[in-house]
Protein backbone atom coordinates (compact mmCIF):
# COMPACT_ATOMS: atom_id res chain seq x y z
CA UNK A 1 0.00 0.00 0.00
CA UNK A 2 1.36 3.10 -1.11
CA UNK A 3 2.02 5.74 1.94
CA UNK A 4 0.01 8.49 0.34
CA UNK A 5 -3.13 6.14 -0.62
CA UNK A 6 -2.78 4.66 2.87
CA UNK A 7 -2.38 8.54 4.84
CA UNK A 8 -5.61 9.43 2.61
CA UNK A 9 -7.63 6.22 3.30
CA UNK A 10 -6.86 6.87 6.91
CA UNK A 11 -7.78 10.55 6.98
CA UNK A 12 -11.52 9.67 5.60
CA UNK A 13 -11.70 7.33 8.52
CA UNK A 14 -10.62 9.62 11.02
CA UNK A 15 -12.57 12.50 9.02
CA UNK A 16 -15.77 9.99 9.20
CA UNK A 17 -15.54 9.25 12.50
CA UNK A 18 -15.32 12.48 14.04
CA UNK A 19 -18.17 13.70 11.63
CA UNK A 20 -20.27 10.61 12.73
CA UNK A 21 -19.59 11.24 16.40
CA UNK A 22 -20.51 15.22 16.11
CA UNK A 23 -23.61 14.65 13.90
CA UNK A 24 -24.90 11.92 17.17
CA UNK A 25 -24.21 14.23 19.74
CA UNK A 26 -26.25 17.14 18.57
CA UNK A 27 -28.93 14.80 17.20
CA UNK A 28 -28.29 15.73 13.65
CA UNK A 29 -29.19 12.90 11.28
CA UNK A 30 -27.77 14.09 8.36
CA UNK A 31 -24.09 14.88 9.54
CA UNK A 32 -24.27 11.26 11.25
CA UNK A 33 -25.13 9.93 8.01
CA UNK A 34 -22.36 12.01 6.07
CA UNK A 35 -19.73 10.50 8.84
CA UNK A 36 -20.63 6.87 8.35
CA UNK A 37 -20.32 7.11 4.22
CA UNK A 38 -17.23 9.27 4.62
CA UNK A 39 -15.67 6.43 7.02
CA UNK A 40 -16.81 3.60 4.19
CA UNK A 41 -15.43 5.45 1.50
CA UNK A 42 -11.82 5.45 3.60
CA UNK A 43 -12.66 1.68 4.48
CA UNK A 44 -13.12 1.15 0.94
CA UNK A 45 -9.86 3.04 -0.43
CA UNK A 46 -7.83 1.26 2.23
CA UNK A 47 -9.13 -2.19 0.88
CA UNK A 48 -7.86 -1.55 -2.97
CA UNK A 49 -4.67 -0.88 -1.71
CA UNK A 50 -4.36 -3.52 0.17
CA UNK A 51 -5.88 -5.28 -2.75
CA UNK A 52 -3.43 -4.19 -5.19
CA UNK A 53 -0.62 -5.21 -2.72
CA UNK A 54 -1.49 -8.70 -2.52
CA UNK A 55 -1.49 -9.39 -6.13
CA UNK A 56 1.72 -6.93 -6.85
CA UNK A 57 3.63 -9.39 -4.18
């Protein structure tokens, strides 16, 4: 996994999370929602890399 992909996959998750966690504290629905599909999306990007490493190895 590349350092940069893996930084930027990490940075949605953190990004997601912290999102997620303000949207639930104030009862806001929407920015919950927002944190939990910008958290996937990092999940997601973290996956191809680690994707492409097992078949580049």
């Amino acid at each position: 996994m590349s350092a940069q992909e893996k930084a930027k996959a990490k940075a949605e998750q953190t990004k997601g999370k912290v999102k997620r966690e303000a949207g639930r504290a104030v009862g806001n629905e929407s920015k919950e929602a927002e944190g939990r599909a910008e958290q996937a999306k990092g999940d997601l990007r973290g996956a191809k890399e680690k994707a492409k490493d097992a078949f580049h190895d």
